[in-house]
C-alpha atoms as a PDB file:
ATOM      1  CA  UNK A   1     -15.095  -1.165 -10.560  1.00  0.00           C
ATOM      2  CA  UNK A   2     -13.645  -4.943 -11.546  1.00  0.00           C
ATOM      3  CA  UNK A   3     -11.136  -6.134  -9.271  1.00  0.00           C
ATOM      4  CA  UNK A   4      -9.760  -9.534  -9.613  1.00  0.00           C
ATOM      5  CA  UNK A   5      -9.031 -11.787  -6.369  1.00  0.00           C
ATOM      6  CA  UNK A   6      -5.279 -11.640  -7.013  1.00  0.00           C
ATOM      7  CA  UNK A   7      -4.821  -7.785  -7.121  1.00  0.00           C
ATOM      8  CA  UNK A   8      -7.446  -8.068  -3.463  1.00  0.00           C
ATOM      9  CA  UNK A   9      -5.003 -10.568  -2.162  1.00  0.00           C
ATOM     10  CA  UNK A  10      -1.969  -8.736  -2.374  1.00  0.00           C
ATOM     11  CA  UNK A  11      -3.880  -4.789  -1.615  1.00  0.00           C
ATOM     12  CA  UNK A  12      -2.579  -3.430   1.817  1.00  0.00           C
ATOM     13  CA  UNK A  13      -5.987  -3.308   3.840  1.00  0.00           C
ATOM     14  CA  UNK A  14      -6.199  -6.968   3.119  1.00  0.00           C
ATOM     15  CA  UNK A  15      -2.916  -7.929   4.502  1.00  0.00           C
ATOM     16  CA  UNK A  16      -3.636  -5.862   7.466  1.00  0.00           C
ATOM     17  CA  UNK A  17      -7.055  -7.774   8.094  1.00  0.00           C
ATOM     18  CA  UNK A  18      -4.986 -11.138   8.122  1.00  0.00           C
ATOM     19  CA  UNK A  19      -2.314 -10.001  10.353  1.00  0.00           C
ATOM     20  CA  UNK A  20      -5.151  -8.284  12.607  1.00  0.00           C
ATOM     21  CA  UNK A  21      -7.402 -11.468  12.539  1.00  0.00           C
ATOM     22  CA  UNK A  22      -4.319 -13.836  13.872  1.00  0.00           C
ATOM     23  CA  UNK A  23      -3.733 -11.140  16.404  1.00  0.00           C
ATOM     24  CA  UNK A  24      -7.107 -11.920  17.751  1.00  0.00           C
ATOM     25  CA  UNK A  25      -7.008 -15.569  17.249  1.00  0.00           C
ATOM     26  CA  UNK A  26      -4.155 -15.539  19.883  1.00  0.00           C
ATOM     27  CA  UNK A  27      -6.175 -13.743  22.079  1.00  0.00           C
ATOM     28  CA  UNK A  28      -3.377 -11.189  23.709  1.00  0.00           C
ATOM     29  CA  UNK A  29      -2.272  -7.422  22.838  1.00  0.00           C
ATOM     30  CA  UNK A  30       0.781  -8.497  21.217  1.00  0.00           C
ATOM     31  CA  UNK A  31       2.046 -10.643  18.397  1.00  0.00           C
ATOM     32  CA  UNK A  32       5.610 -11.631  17.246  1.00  0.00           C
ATOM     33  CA  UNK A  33       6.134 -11.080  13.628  1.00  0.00           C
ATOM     34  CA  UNK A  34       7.257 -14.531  13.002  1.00  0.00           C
ATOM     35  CA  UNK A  35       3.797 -15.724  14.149  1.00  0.00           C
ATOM     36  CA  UNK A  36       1.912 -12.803  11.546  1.00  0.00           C
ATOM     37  CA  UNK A  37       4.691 -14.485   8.670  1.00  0.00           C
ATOM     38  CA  UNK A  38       3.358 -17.796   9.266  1.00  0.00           C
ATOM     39  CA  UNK A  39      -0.461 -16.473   9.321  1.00  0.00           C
ATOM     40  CA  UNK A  40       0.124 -14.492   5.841  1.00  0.00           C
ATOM     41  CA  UNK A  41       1.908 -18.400   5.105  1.00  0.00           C
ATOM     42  CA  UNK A  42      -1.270 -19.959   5.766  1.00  0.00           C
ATOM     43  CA  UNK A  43      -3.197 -17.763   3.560  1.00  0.00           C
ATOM     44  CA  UNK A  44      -0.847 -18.166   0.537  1.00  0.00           C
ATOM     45  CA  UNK A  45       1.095 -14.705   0.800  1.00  0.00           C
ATOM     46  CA  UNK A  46       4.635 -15.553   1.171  1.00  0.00           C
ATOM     47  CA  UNK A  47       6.088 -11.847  -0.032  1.00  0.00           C
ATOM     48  CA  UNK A  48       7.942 -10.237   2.410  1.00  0.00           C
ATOM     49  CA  UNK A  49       6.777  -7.325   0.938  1.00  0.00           C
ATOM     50  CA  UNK A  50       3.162  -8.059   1.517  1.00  0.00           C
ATOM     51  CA  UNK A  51       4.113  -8.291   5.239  1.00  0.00           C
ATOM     52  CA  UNK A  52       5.635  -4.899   5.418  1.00  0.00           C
ATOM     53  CA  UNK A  53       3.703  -3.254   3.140  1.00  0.00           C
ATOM     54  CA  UNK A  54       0.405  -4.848   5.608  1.00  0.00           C
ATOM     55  CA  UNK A  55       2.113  -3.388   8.675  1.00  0.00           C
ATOM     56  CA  UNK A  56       2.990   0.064   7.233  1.00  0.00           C
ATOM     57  CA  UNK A  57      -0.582   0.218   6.589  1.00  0.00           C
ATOM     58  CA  UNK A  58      -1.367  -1.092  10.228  1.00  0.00           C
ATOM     59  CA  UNK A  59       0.621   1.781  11.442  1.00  0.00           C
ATOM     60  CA  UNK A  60      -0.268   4.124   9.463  1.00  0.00           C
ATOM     61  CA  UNK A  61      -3.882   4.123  10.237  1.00  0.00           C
ATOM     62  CA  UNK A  62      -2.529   4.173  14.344  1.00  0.00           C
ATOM     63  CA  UNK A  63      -3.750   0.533  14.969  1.00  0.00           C
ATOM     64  CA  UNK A  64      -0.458  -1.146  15.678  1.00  0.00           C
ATOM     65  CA  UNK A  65       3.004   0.370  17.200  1.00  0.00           C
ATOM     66  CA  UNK A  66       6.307  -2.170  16.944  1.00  0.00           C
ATOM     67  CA  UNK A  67       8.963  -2.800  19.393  1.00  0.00           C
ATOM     68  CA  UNK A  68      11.491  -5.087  18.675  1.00  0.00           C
ATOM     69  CA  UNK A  69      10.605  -8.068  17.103  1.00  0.00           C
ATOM     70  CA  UNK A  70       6.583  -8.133  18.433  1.00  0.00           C
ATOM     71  CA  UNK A  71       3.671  -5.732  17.286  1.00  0.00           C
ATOM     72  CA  UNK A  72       1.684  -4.135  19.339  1.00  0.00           C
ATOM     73  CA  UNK A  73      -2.138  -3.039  19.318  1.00  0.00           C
ATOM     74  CA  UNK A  74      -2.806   0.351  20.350  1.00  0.00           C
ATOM     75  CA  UNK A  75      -5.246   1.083  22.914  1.00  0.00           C
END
């Protein structure tokens, strides 16, 4: 299977490894979603779509839960 770095970029799971990996970086069990916008910045996805479609996938796979305006990792 060929898969160029653009269509990897923009796929769901990656997203969700970003926004996961800046979770981490800050070290704590929850994250507000300005802070995972600017991460997904960083790595040169600036969709908002990319952001929701990385945190469906998040919480669809029971790894995150949201409440207001932060996101939350599931113990």
């Amino acid at each position: 299977m060929m898969a160029n770095s653009n269509a990897l970029k923009s796929s769901a799971m990656y997203i969700g490894y970003i926004i996961l990996k800046e979770i981490q970086k800050q070290n704590t069990d929850k994250v507000s979603i300005f802070d995972v916008s600017k991460a997904l910045k960083k790595a040169g996805i600036t969709s908002s779509r990319q952001l929701i479609l990385g945190l469906s996938f998040l919480y669809s796979v029971n790894i995150v839960d949201f409440e207001e305006a932060n996101v939350w990792i599931k113990k």
